[in-house]
PDB file of N, CA and C in Angstrom:
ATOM      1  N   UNK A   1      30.073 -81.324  81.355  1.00  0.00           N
ATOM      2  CA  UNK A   1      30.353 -80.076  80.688  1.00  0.00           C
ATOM      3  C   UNK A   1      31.820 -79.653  80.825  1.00  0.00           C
ATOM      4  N   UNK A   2      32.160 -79.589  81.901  1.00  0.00           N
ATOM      5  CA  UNK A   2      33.782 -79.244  81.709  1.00  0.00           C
ATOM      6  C   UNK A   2      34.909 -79.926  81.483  1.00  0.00           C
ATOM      7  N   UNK A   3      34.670 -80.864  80.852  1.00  0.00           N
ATOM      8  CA  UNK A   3      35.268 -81.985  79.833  1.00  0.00           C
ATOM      9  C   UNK A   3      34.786 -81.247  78.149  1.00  0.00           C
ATOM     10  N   UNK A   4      34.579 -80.658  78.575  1.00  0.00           N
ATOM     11  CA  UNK A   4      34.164 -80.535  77.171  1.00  0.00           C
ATOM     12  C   UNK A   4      35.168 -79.537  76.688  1.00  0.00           C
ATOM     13  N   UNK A   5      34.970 -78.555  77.703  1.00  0.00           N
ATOM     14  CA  UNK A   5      36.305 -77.025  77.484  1.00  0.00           C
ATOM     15  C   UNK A   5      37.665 -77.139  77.057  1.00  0.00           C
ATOM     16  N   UNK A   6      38.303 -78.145  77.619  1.00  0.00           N
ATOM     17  CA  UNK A   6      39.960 -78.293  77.213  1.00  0.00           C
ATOM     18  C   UNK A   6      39.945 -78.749  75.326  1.00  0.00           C
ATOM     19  N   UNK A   7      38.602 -79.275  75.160  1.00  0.00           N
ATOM     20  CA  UNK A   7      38.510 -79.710  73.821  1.00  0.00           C
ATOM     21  C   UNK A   7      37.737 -78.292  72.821  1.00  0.00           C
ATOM     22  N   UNK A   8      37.227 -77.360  73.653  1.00  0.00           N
ATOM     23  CA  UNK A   8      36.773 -76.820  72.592  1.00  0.00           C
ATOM     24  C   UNK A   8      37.975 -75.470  72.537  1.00  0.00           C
ATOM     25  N   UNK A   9      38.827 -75.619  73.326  1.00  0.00           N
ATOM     26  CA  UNK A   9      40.228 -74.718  73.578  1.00  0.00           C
ATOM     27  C   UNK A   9      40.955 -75.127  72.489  1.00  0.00           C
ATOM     28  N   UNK A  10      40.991 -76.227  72.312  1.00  0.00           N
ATOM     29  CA  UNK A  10      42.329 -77.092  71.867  1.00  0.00           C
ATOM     30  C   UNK A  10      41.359 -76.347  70.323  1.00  0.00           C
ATOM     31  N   UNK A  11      40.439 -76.618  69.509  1.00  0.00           N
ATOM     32  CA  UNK A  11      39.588 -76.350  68.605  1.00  0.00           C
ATOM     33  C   UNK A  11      40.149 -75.019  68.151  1.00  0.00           C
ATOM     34  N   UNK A  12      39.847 -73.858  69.016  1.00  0.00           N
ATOM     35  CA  UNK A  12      39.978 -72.425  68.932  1.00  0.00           C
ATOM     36  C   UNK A  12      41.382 -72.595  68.626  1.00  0.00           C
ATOM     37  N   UNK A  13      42.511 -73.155  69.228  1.00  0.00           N
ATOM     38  CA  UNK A  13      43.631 -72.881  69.269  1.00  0.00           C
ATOM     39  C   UNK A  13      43.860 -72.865  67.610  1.00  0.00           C
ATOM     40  N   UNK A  14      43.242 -74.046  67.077  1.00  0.00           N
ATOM     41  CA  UNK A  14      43.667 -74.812  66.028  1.00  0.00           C
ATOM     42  C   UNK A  14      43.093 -73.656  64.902  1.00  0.00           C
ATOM     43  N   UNK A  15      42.217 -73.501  65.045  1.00  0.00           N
ATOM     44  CA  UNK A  15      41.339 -71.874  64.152  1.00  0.00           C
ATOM     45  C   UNK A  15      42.087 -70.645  64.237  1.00  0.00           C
ATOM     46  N   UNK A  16      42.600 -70.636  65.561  1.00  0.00           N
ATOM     47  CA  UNK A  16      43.735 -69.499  65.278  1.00  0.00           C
ATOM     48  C   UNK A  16      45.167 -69.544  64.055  1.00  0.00           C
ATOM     49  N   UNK A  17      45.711 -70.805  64.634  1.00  0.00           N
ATOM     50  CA  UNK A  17      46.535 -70.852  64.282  1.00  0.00           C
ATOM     51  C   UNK A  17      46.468 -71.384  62.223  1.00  0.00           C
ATOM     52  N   UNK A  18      45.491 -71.686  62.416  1.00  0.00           N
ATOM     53  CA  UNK A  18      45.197 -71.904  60.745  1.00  0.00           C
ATOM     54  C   UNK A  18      44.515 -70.884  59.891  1.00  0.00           C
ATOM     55  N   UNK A  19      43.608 -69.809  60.961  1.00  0.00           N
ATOM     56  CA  UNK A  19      43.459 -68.796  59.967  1.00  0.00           C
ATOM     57  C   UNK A  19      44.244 -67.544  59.735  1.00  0.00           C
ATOM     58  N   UNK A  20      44.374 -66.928  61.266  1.00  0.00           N
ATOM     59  CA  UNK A  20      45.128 -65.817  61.604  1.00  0.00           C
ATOM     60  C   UNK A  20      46.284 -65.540  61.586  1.00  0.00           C
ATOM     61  N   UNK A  21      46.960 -67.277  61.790  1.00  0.00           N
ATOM     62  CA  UNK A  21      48.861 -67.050  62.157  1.00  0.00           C
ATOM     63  C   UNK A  21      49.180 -67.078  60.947  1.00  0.00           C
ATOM     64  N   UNK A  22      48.984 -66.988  59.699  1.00  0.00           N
ATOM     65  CA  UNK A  22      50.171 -66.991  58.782  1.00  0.00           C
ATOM     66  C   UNK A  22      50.485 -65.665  58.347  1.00  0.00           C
ATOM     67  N   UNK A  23      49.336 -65.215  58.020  1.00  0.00           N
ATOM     68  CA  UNK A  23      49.603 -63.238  57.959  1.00  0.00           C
ATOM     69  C   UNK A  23      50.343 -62.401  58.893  1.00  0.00           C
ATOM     70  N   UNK A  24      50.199 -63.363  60.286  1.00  0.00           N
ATOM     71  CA  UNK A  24      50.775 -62.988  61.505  1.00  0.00           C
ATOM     72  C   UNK A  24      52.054 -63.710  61.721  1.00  0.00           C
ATOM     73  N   UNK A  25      52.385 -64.178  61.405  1.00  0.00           N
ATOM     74  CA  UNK A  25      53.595 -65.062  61.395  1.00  0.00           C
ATOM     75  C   UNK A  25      54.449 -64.381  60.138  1.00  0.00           C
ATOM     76  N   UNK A  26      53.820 -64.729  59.323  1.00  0.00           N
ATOM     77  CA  UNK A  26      54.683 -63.720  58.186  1.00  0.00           C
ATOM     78  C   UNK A  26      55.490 -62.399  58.237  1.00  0.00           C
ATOM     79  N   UNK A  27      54.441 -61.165  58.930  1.00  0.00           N
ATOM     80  CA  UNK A  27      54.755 -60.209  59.839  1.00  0.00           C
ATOM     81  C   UNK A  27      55.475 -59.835  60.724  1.00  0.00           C
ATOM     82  N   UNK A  28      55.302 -61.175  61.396  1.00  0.00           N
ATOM     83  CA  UNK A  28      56.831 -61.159  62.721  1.00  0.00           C
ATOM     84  C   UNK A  28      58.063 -61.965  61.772  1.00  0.00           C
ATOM     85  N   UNK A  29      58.307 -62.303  60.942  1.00  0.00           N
ATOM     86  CA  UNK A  29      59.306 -62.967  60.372  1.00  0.00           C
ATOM     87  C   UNK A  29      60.040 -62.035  59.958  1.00  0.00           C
ATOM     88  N   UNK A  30      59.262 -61.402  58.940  1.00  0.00           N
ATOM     89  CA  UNK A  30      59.521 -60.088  58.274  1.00  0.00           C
ATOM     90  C   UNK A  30      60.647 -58.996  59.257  1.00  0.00           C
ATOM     91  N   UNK A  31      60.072 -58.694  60.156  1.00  0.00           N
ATOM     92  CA  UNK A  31      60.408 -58.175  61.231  1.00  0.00           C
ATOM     93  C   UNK A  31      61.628 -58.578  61.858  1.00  0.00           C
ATOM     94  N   UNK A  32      61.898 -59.984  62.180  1.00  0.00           N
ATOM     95  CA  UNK A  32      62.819 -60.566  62.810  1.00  0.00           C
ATOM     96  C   UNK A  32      64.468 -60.357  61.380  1.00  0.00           C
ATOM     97  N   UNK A  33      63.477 -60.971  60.159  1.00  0.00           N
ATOM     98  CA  UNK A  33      64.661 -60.268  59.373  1.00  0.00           C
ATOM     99  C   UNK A  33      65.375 -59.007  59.081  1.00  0.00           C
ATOM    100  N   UNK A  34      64.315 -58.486  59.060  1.00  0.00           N
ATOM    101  CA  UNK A  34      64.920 -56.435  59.275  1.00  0.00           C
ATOM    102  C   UNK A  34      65.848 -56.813  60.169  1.00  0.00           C
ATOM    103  N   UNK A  35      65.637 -57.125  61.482  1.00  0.00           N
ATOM    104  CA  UNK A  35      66.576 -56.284  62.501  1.00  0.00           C
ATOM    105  C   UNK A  35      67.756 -57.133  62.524  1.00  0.00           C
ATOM    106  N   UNK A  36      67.675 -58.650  61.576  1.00  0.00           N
ATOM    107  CA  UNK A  36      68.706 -59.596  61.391  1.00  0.00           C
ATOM    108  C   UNK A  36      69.661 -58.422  60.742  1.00  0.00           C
ATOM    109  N   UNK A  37      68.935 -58.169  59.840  1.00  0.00           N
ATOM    110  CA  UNK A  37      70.101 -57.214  58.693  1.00  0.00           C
ATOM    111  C   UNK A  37      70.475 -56.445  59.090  1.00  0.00           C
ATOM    112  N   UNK A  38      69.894 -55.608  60.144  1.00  0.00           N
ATOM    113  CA  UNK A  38      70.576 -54.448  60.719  1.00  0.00           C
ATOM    114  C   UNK A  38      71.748 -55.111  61.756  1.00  0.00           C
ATOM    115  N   UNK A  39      71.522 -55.848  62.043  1.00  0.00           N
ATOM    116  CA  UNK A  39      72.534 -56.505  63.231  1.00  0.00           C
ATOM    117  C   UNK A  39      73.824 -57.165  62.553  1.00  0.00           C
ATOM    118  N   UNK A  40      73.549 -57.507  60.967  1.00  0.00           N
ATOM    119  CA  UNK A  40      74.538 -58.038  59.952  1.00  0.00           C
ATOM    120  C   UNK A  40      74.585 -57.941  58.710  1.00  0.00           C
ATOM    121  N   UNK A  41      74.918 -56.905  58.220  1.00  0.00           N
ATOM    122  CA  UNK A  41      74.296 -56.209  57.103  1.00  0.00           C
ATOM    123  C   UNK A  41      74.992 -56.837  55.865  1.00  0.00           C
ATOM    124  N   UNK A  42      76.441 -57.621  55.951  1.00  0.00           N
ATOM    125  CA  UNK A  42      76.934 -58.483  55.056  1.00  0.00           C
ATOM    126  C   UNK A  42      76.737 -59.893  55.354  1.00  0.00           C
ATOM    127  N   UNK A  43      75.297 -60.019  56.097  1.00  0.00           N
ATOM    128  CA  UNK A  43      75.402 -61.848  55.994  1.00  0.00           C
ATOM    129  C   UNK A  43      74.474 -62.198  54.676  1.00  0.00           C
ATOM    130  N   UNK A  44      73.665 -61.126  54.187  1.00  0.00           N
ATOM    131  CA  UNK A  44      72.959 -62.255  52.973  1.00  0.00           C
ATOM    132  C   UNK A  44      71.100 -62.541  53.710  1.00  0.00           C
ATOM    133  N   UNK A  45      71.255 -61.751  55.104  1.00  0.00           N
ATOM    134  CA  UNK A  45      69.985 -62.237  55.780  1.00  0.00           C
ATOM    135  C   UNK A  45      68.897 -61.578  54.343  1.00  0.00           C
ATOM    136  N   UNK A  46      67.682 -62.736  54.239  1.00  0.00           N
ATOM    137  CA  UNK A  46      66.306 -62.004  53.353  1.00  0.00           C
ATOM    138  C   UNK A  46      65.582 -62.822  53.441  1.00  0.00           C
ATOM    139  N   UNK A  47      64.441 -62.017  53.901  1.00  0.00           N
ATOM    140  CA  UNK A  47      63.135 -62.448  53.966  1.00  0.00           C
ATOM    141  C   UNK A  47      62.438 -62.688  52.483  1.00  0.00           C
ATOM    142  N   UNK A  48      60.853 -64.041  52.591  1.00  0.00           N
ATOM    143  CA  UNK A  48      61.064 -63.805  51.110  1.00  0.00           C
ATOM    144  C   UNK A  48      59.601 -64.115  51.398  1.00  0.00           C
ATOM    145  N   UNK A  49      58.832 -63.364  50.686  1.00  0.00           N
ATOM    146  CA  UNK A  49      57.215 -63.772  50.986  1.00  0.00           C
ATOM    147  C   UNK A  49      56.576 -64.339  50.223  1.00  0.00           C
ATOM    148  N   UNK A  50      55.556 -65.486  50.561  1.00  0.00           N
ATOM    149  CA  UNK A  50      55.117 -66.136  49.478  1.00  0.00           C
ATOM    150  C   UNK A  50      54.824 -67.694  50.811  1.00  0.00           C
ATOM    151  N   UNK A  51      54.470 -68.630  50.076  1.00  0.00           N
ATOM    152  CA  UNK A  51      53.810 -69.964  50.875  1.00  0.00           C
ATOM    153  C   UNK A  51      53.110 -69.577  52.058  1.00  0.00           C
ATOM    154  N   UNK A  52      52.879 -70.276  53.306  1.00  0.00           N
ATOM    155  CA  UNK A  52      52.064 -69.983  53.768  1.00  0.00           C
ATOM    156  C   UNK A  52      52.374 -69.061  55.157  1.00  0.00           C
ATOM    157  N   UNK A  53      53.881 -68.952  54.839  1.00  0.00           N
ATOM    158  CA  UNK A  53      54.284 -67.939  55.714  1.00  0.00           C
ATOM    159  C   UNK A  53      55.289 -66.767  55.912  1.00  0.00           C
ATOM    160  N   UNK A  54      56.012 -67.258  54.196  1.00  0.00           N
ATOM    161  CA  UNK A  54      57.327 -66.548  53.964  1.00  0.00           C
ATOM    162  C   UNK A  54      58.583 -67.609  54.210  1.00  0.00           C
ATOM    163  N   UNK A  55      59.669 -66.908  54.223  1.00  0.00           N
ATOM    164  CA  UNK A  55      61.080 -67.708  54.882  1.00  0.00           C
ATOM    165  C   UNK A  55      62.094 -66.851  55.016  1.00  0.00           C
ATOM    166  N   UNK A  56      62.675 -67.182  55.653  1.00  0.00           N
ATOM    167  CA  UNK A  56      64.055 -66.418  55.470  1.00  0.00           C
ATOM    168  C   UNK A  56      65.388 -66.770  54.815  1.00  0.00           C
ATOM    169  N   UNK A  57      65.728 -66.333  54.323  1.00  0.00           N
ATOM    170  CA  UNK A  57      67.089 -67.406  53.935  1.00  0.00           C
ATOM    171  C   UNK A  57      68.208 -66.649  54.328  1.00  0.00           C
ATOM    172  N   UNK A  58      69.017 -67.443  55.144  1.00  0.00           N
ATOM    173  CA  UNK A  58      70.594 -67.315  55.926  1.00  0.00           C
ATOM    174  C   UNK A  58      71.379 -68.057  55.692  1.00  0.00           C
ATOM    175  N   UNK A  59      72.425 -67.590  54.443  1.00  0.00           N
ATOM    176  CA  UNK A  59      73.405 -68.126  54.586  1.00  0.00           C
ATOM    177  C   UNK A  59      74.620 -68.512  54.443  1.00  0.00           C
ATOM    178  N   UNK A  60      74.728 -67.876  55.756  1.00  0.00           N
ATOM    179  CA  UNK A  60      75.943 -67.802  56.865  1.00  0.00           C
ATOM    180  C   UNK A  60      75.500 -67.811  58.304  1.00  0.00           C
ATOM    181  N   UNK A  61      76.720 -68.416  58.977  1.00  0.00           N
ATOM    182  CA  UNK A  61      76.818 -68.779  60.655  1.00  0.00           C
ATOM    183  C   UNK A  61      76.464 -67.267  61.036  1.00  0.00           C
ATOM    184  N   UNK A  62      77.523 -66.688  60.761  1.00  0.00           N
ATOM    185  CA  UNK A  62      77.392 -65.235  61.702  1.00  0.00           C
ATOM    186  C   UNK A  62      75.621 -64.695  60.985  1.00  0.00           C
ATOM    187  N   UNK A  63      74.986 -64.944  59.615  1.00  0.00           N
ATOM    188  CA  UNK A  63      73.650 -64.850  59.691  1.00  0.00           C
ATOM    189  C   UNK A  63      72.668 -65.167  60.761  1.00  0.00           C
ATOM    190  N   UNK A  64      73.032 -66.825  61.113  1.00  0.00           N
ATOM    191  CA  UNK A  64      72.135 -67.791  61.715  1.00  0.00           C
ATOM    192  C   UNK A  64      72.364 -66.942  63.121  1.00  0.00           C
ATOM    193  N   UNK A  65      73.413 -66.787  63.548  1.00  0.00           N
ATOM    194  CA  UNK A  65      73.646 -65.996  64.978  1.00  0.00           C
ATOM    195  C   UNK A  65      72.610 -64.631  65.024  1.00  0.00           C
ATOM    196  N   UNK A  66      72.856 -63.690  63.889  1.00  0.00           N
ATOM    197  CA  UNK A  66      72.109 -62.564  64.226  1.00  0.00           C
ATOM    198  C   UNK A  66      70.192 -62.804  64.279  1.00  0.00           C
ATOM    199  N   UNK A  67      70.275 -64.036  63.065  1.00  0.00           N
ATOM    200  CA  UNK A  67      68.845 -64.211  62.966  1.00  0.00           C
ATOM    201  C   UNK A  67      68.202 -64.940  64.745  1.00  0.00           C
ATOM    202  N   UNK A  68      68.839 -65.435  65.158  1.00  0.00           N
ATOM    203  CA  UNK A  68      68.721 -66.100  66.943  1.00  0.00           C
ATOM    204  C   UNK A  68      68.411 -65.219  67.447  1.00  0.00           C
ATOM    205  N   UNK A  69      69.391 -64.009  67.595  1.00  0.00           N
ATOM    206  CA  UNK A  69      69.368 -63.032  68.280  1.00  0.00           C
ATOM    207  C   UNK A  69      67.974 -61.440  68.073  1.00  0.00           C
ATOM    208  N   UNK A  70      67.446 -61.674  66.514  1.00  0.00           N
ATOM    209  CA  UNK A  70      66.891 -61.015  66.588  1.00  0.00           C
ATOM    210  C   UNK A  70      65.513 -61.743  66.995  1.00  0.00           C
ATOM    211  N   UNK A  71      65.064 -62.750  66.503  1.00  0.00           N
ATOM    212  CA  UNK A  71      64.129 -63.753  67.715  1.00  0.00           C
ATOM    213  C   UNK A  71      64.297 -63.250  68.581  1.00  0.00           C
ATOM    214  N   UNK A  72      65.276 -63.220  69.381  1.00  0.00           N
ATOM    215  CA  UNK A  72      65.050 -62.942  70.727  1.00  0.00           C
ATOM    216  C   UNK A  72      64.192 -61.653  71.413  1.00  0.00           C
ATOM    217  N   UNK A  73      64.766 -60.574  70.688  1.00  0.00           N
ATOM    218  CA  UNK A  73      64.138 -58.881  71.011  1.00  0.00           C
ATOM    219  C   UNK A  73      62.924 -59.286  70.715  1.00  0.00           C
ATOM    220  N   UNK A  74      62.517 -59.731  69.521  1.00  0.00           N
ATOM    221  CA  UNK A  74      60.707 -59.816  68.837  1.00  0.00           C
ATOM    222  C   UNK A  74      60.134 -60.778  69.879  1.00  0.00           C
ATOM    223  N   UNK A  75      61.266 -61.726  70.272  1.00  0.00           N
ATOM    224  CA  UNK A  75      60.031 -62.716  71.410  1.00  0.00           C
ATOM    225  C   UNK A  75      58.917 -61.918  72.156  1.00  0.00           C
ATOM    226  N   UNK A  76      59.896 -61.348  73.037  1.00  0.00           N
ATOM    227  CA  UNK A  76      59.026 -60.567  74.211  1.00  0.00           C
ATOM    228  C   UNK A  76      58.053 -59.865  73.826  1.00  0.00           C
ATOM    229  N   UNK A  77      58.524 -59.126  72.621  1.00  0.00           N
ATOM    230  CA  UNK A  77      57.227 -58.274  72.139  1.00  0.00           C
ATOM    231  C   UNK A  77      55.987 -58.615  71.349  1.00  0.00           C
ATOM    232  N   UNK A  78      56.103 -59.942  70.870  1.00  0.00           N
ATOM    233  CA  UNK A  78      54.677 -60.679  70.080  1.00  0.00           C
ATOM    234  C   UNK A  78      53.855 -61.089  70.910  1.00  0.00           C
ATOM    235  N   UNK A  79      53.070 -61.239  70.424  1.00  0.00           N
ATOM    236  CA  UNK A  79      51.752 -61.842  71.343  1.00  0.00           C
ATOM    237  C   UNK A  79      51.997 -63.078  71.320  1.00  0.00           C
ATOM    238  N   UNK A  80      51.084 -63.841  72.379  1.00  0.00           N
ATOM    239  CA  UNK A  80      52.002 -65.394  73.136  1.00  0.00           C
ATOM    240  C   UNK A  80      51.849 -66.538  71.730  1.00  0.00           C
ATOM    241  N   UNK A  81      50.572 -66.369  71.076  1.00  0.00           N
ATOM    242  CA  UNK A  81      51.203 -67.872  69.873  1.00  0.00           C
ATOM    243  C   UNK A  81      52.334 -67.192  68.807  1.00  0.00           C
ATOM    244  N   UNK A  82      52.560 -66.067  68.749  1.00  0.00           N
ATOM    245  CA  UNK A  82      53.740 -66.042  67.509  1.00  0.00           C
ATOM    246  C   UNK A  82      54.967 -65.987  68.382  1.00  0.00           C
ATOM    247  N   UNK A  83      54.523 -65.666  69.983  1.00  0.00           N
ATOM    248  CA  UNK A  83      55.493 -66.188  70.892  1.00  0.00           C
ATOM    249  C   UNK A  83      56.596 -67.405  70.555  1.00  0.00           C
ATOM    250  N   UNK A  84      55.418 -68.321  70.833  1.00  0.00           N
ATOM    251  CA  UNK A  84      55.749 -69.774  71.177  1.00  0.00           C
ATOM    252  C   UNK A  84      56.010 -70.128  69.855  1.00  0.00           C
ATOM    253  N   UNK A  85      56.034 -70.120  68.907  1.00  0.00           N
ATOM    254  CA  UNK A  85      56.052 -70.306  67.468  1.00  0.00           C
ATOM    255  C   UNK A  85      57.436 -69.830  66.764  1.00  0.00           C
ATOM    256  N   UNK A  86      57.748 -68.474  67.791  1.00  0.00           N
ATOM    257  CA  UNK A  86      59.300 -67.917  67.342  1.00  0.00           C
ATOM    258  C   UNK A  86      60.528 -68.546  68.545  1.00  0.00           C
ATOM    259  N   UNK A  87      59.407 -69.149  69.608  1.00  0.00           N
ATOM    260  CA  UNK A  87      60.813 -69.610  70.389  1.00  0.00           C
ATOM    261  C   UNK A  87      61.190 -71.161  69.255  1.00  0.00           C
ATOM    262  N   UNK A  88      60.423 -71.583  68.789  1.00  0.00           N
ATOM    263  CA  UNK A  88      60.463 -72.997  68.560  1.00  0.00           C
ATOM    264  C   UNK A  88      61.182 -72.763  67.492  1.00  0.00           C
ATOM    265  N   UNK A  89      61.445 -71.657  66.622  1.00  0.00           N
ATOM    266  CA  UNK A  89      61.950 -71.203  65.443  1.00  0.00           C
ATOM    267  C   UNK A  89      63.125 -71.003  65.837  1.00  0.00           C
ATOM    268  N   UNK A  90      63.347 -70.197  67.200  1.00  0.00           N
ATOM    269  CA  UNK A  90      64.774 -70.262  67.851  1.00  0.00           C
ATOM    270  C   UNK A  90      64.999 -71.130  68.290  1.00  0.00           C
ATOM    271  N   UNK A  91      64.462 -72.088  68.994  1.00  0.00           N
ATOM    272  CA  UNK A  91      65.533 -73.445  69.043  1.00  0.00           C
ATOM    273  C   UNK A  91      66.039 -74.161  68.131  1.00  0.00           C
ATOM    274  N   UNK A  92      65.211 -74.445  66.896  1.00  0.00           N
ATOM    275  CA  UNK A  92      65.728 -74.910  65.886  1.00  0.00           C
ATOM    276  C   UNK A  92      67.151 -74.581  65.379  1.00  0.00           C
ATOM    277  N   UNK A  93      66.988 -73.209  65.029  1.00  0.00           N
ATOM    278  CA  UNK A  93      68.489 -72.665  64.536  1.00  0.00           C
ATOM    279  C   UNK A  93      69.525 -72.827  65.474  1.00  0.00           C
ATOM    280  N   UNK A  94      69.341 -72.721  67.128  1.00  0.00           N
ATOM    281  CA  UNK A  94      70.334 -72.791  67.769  1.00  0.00           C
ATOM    282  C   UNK A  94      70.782 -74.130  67.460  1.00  0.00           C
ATOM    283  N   UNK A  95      70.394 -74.764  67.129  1.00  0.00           N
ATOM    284  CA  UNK A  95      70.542 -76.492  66.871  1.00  0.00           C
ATOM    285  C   UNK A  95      71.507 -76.464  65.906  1.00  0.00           C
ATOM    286  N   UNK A  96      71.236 -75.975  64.787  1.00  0.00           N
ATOM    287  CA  UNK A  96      72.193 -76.074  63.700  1.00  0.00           C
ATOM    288  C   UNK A  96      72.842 -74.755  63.952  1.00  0.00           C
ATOM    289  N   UNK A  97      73.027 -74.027  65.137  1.00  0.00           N
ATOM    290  CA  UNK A  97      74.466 -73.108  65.095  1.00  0.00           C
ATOM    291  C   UNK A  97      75.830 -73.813  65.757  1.00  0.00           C
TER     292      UNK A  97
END
């Protein structure tokens, strides 16, 4: 039986993240762009809704910087999978900053 749990975790995880996170993901994106724009109000930062989660489009450096940075404030405050989902979103960009 408890061979069984890490697999029916891994299951749930996967149900979360395929039913719940995109409305929820979308939401915190949304979010992360607001406060992009407020932090750089001539970079061009915009959120754009639509597919299965939205996008943002940045672009400019000093964009990509504020958009990092506003990840950062929203990290702490999302709940842990749009957590882990916005750090991975912030490493990415730090990559190409």
């Amino acid at each position: 039986m408890p061979d069984e749990r890490p697999e029916q975790i891994s299951d749930y995880m996967e149900s979360l993240a395929g039913n719940l996170a995109p409305a929820a993901i979308s939401g915190w994106l949304k979010k992360v762009a607001e406060r992009a724009r407020e932090l750089c109000p001539e970079s061009g930062i915009e959120f754009t809704p639509g597919g299965d989660f939205g996008s943002i489009t940045i672009p400019t450096k000093e964009g990509l910087r504020c958009v990092i940075e506003s990840i950062k404030v929203h990290e702490v405050q999302a709940p842990e999978l749009i957590r882990t989902i916005l750090a991975t979103y912030r490493t990415s960009l730090e990559q190409r900053a």
